[in-house]
N, C-alpha and C. Protein backbone atom coordinates (compact mmCIF):
# COMPACT_ATOMS: atom_id res chain seq x y z
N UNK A 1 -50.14 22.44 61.01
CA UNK A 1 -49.83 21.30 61.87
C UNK A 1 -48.37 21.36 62.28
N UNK A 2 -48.00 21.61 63.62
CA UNK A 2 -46.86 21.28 63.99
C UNK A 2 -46.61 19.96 64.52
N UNK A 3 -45.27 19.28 63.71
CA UNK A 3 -45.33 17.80 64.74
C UNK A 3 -45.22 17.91 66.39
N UNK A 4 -45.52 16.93 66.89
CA UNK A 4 -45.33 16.49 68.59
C UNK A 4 -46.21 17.34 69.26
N UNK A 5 -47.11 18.22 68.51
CA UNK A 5 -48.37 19.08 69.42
C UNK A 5 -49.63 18.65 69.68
N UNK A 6 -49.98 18.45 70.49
CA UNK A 6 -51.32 17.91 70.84
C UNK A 6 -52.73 18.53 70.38
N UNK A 7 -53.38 17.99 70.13
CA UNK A 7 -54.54 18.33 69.54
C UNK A 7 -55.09 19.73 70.08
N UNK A 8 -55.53 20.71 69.74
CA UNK A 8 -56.03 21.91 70.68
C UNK A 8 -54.59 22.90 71.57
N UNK A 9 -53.66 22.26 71.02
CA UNK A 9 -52.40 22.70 71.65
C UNK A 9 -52.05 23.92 70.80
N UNK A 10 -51.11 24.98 72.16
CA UNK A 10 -50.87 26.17 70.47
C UNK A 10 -49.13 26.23 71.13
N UNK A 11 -48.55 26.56 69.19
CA UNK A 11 -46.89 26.30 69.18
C UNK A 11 -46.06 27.59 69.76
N UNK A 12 -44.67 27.15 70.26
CA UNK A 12 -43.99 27.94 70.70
C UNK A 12 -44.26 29.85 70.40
N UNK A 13 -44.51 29.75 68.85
CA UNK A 13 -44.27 31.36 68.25
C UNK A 13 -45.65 31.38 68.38
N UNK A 14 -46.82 30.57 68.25
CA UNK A 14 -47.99 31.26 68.54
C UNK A 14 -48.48 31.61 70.47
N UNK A 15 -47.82 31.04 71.41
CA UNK A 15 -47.87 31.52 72.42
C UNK A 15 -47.25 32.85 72.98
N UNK A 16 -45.90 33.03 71.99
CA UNK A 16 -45.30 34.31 71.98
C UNK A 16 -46.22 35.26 71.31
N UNK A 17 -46.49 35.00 70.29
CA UNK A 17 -47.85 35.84 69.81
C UNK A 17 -49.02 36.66 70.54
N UNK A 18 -49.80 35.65 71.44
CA UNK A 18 -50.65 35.57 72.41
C UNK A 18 -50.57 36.41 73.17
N UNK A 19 -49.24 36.38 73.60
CA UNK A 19 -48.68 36.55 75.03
C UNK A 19 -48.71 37.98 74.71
N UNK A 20 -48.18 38.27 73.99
CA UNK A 20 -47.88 39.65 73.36
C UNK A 20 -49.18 40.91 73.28
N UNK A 21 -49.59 40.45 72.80
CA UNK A 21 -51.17 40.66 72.71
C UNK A 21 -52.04 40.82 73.74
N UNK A 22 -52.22 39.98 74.71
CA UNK A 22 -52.29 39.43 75.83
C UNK A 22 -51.50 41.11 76.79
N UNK A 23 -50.73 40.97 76.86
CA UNK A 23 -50.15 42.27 77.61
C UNK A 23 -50.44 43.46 77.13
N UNK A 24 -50.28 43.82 75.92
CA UNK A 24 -50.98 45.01 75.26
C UNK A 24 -52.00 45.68 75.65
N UNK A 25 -53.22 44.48 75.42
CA UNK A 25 -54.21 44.55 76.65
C UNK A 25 -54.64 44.95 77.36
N UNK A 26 -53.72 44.05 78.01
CA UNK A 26 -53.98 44.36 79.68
C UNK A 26 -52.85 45.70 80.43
N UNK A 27 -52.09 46.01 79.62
CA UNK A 27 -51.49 47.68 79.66
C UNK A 27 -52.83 48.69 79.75
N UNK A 28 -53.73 48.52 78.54
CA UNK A 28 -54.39 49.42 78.16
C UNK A 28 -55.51 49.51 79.47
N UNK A 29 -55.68 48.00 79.62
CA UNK A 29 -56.66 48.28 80.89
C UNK A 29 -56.59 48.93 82.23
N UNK A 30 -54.99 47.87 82.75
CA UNK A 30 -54.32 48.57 83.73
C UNK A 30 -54.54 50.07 83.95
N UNK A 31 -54.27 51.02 82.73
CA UNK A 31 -53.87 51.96 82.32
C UNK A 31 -55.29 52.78 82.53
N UNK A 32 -56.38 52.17 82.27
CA UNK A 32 -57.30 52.87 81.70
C UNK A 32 -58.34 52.31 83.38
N UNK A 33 -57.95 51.84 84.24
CA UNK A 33 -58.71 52.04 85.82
C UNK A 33 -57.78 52.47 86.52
N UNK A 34 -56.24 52.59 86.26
CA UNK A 34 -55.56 53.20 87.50
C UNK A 34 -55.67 55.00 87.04
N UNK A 35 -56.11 55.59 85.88
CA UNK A 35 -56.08 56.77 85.60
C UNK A 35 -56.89 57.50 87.20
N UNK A 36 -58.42 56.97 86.39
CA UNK A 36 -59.33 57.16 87.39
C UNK A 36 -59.35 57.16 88.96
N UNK A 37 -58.91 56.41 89.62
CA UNK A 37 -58.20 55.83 90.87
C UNK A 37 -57.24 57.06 91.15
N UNK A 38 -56.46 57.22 90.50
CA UNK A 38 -55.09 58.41 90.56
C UNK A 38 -56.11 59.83 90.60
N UNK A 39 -56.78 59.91 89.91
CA UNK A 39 -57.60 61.49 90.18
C UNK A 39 -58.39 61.31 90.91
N UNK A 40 -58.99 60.43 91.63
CA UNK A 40 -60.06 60.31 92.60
C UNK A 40 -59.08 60.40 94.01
N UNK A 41 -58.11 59.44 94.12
CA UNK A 41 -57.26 59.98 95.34
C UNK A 41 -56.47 61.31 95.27
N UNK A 42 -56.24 61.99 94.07
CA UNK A 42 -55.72 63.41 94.10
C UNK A 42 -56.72 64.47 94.60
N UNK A 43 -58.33 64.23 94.19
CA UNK A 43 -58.88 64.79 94.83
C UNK A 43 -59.49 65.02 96.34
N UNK A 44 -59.52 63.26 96.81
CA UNK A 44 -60.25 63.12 97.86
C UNK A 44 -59.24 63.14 99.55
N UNK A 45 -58.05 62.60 98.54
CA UNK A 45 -56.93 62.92 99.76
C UNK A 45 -56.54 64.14 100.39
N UNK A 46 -56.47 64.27 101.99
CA UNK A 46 -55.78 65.83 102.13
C UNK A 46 -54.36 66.04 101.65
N UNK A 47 -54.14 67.08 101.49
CA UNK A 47 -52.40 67.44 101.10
C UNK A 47 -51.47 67.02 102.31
N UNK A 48 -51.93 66.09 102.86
CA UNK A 48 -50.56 65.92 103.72
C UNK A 48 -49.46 64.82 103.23
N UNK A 49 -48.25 64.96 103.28
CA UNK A 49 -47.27 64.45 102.72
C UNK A 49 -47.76 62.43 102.75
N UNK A 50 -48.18 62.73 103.98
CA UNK A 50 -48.29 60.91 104.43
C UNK A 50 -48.70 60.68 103.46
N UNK A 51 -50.06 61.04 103.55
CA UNK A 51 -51.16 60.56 102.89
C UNK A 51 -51.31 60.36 101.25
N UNK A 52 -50.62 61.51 100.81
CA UNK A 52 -50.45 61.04 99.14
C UNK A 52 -49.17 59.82 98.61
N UNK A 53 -48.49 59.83 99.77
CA UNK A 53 -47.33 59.10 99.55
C UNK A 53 -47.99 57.54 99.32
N UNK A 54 -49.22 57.51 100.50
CA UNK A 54 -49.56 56.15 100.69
C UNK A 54 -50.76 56.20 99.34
N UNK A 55 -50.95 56.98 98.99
CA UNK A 55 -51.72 57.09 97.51
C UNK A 55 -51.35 56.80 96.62
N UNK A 56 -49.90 57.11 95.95
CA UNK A 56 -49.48 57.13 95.13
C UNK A 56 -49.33 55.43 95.17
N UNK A 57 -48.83 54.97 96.12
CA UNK A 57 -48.15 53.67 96.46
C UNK A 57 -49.52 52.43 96.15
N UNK A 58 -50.53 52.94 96.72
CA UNK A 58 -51.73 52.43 96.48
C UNK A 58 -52.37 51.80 95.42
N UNK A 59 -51.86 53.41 94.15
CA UNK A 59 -52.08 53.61 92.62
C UNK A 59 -50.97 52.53 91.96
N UNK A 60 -50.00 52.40 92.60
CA UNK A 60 -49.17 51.39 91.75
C UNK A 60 -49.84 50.38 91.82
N UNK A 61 -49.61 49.43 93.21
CA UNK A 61 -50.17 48.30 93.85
C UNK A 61 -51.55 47.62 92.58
N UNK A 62 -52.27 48.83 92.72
CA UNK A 62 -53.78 48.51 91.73
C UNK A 62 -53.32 48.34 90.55
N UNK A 63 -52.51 49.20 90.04
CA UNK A 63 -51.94 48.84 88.03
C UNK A 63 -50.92 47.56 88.24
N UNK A 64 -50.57 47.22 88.89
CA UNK A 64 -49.69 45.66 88.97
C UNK A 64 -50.61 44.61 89.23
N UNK A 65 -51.71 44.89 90.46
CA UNK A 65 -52.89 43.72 90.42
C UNK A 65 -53.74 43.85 88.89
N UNK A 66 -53.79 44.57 89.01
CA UNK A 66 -54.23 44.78 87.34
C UNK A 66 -54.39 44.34 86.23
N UNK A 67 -53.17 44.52 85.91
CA UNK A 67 -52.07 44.53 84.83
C UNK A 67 -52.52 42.82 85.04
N UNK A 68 -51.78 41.93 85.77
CA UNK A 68 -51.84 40.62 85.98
C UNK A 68 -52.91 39.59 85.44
N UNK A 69 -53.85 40.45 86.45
CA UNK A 69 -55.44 40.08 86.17
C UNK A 69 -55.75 40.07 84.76
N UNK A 70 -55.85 41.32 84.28
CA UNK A 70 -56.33 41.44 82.84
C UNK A 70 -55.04 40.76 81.72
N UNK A 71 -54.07 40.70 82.02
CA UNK A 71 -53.05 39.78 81.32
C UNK A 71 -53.71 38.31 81.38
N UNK A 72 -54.10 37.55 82.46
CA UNK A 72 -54.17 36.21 82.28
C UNK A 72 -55.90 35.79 81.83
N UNK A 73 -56.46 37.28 82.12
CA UNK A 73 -58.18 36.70 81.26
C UNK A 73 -57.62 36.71 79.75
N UNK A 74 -57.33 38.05 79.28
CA UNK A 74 -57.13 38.30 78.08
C UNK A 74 -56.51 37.23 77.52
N UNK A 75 -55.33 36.28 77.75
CA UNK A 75 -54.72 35.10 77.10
C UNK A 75 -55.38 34.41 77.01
N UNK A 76 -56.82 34.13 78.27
CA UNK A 76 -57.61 32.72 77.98
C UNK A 76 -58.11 33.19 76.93
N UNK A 77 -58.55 34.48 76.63
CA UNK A 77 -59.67 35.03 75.87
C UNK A 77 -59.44 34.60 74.84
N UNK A 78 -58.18 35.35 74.39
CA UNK A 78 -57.79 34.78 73.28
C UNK A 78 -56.97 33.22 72.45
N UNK A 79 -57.21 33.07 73.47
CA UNK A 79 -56.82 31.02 73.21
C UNK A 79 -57.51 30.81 72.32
């Protein structure tokens, strides 16, 4: 029981906890659909400079939407 917390409420160090956890996560996930994504455009793209540039850029874009996504399920998850 922490005082001044509301019923179903969670405390300062257990949200740092969470949170923590929570990103770990969602690293691993990030991590583990932008792999795939990255060798599917290495293969399917032609070698022209444009085009992998806008690939590569692509591959980030997806591990940051990602990353986000699976960061804020994973925290409810674990609430």
């Amino acid at each position: 029981m922490v005082p001044g917390l509301t019923i179903g409420g969670i405390c300062a160090d257990c949200t740092r906890v969470l949170t923590r956890r929570a990103g770990r996560i969602a690293r691993w996930i990030a991590l583990g659909t932008t792999l795939p994504l990255a060798a599917y455009l290495v293969l399917t793209l032609p070698p022209d400079r444009t085009a992998r540039t806008i690939g590569a850029a692509a591959a980030v874009v997806w591990y940051a939407l990602v990353y986000q996504i699976a960061s804020r399920v994973a925290l409810e998850v674990l609430k």
